[in-house]
Protein backbone atom coordinates (compact mmCIF):
# COMPACT_ATOMS: atom_id res chain seq x y z
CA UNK A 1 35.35 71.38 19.98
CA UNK A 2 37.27 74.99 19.70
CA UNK A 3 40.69 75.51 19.30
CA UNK A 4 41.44 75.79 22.44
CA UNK A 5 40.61 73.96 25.50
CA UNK A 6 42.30 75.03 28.29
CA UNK A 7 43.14 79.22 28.88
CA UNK A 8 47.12 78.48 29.53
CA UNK A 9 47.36 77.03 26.34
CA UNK A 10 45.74 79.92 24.69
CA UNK A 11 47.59 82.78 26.09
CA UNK A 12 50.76 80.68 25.32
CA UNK A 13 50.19 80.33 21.51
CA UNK A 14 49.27 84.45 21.93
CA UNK A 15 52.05 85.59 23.30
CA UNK A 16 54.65 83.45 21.42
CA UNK A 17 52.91 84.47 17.79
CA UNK A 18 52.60 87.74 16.03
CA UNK A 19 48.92 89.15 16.13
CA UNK A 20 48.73 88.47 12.32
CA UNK A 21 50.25 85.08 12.58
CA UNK A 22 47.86 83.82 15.55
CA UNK A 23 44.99 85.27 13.58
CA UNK A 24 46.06 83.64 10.48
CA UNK A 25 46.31 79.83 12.70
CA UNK A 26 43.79 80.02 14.98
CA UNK A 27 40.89 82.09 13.87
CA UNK A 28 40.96 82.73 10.02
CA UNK A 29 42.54 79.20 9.64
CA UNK A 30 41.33 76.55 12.37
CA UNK A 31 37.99 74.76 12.22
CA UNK A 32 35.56 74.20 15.32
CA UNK A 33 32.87 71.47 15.95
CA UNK A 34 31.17 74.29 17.36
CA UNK A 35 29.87 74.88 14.06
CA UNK A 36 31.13 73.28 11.51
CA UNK A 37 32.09 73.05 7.06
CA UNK A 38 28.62 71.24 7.09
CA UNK A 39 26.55 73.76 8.95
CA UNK A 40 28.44 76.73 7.34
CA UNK A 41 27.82 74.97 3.85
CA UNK A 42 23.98 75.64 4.89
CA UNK A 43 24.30 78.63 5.50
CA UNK A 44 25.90 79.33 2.30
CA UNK A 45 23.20 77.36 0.58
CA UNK A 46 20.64 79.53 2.20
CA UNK A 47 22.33 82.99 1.24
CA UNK A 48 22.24 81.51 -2.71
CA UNK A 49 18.86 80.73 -2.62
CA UNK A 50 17.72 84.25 -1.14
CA UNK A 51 20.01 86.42 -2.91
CA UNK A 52 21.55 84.33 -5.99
CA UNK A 53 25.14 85.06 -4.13
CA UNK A 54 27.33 82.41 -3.51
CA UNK A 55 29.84 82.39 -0.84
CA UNK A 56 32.77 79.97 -0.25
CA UNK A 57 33.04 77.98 2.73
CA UNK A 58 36.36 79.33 3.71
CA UNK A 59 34.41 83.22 3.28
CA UNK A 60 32.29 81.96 6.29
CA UNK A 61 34.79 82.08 9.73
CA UNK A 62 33.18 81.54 12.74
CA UNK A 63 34.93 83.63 15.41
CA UNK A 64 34.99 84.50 19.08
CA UNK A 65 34.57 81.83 22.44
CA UNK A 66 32.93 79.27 20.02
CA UNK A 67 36.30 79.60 17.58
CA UNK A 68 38.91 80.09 19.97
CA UNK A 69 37.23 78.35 23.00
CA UNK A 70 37.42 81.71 25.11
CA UNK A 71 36.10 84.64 24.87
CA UNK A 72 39.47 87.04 24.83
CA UNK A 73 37.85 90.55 25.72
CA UNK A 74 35.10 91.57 28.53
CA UNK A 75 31.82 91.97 27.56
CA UNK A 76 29.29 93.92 29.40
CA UNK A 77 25.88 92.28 29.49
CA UNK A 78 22.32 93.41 28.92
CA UNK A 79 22.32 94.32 32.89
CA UNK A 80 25.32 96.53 33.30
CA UNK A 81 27.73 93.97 34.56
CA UNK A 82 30.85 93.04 32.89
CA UNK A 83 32.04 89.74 31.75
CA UNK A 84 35.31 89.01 32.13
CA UNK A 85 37.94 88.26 29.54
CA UNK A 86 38.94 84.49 28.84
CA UNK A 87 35.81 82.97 29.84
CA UNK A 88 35.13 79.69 28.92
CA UNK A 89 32.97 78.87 25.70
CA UNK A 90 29.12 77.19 27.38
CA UNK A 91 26.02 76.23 26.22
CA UNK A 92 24.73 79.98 26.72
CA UNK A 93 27.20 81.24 24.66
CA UNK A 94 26.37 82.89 20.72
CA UNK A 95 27.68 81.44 17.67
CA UNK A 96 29.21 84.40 15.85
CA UNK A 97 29.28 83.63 12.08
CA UNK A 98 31.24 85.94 9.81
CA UNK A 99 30.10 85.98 6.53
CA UNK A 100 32.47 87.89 4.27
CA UNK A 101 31.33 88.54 0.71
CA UNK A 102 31.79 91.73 -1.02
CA UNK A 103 28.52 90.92 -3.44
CA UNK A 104 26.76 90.49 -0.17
CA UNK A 105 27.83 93.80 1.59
CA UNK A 106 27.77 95.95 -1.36
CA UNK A 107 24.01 94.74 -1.83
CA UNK A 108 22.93 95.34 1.80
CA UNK A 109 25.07 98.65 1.64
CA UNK A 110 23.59 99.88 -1.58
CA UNK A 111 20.06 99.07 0.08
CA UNK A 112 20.87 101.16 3.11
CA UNK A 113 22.57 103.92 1.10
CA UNK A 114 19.36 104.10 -1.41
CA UNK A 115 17.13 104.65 2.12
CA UNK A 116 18.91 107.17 3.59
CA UNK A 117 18.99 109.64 0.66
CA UNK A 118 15.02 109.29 1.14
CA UNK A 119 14.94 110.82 4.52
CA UNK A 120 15.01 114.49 5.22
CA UNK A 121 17.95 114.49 8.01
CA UNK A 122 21.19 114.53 6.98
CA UNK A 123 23.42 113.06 8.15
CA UNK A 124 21.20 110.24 9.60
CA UNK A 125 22.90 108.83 12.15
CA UNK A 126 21.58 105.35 12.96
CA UNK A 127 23.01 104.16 16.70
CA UNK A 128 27.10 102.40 15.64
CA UNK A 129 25.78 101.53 12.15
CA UNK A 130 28.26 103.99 10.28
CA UNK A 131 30.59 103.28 13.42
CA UNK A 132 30.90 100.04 12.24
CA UNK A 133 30.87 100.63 8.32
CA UNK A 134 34.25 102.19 8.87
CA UNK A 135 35.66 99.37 10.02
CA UNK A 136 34.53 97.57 6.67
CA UNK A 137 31.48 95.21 8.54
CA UNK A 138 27.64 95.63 9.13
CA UNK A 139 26.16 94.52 12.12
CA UNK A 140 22.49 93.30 11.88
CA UNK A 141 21.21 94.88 15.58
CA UNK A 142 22.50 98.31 13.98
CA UNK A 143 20.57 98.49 10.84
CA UNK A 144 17.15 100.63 11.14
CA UNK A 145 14.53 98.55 10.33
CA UNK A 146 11.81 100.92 11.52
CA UNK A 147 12.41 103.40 8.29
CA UNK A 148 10.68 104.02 5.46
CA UNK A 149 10.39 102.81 3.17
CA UNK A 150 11.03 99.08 4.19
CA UNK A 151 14.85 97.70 4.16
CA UNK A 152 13.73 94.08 2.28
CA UNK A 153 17.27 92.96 1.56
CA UNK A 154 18.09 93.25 4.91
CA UNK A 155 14.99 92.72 6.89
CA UNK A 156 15.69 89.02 4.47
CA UNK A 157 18.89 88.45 6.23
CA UNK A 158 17.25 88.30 9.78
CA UNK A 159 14.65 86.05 8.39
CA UNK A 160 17.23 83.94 6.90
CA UNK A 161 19.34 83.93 10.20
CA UNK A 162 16.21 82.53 11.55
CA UNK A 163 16.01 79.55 9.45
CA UNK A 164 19.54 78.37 10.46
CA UNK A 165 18.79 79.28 14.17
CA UNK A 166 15.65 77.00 14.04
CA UNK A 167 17.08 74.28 11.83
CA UNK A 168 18.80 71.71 14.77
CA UNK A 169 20.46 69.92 12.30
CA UNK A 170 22.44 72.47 10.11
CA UNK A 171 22.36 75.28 12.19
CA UNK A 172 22.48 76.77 15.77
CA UNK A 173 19.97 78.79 18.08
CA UNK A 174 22.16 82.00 19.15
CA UNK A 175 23.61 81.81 15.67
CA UNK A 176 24.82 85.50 14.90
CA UNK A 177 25.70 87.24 11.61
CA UNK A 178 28.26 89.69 10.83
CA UNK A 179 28.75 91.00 7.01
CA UNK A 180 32.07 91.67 6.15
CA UNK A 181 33.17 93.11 2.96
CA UNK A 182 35.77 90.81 2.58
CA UNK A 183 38.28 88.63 4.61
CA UNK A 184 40.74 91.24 4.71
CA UNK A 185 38.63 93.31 6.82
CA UNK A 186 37.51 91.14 9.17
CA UNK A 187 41.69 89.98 9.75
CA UNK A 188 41.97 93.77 10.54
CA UNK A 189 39.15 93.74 12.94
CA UNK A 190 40.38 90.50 14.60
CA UNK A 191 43.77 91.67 14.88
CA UNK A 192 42.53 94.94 17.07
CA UNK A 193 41.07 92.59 19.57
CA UNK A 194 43.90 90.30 19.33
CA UNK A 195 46.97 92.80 19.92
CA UNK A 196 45.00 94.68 22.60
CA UNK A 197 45.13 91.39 24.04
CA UNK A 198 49.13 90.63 23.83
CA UNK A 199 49.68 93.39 25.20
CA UNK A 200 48.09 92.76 28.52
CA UNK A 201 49.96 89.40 28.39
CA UNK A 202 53.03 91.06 27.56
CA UNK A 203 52.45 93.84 29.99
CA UNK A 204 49.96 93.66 32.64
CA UNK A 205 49.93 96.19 34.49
């Protein structure tokens, strides 16, 4: 089960916390059935046996409508319309996994980095990839895979998302991945999403 069960409830605890203090509770700090310590302890036990890098439970946060039991923001879909915000968590929804491990980043990053002083444009701009760097997290359906010559580190990470979407036991199939330097920047990224949010509440119109 998420947090939160009923949309009320959620904007309630929202409006009455500070962004920082509801992220703290009820994403960074809260638990969900959705996916759970056990299946995030297999995920952690896959990223140590493909890289030798071991990240702590509490470095794995899953986040969004699976965390929270809503998704808070709208979303436009692959055909142009938009979702809207506070929809309910469903069986069609993704499981968005943050996995936040410096060791892990700087590895994938260093990869990346390594690539793109290889190619002869410059600065290679690769769709929101460096969009999203900024922001201290890369996002798997940004990074090229298509260059030369091959990105194995991270071409890896997709196949080991794979194993935990397959694996019905320990793991999920619309498990996603996000790799976050650390837990600091992914509080910063929640708390964007989060405060653009109060503010509606508090104000909305």
């Amino acid at each position: 089960m998420a947090v939160f069960t009923d949309e009320t409830a959620l904007k309630t605890a929202m409006t009455e916390n500070s962004g920082s203090a509801f992220v703290d509770s009820y994403i960074l700090g809260a638990d969900t059935t959705h996916f759970d310590l056990n299946k995030r302890r297999f995920v952690s036990d896959l990223i140590n046996e493909e890289y030798g890098i071991q990240v702590e439970a509490q470095e794995l946060v899953v986040v969004g409508s699976s965390k929270l039991g809503f998704g808070i923001n709208e979303k436009r879909l692959f055909d142009g319309r938009i979702a809207p915000a506070y929809r309910p968590f469903s069986e069609f929804s993704d499981i968005d996994l943050s996995i936040c491990s410096p060791a892990l980043f700087n590895l994938l990053w260093h990869e990346i980095s390594a690539n793109f002083h290889q190619l002869s444009y410059f600065p290679y701009k690769c769709r929101k990839l460096g969009d999203y760097f900024t922001y201290g997290w890369l996002r798997l359906d940004q990074i090229p895979y298509d260059v030369a010559p091959r990105l194995v580190k991270c071409e890896s990470l997709k196949v080991l998302r794979g194993k935990a979407r397959k694996d019905r036991v320990n793991g999920h199939p619309k498990l996603n991945f996000g790799i976050f330097h650390d837990v600091h920047h992914l509080k910063l990224y929640q708390l964007r999403s989060v405060d653009a949010c109060r503010k509606k509440l508090e104000s909305p119109l």
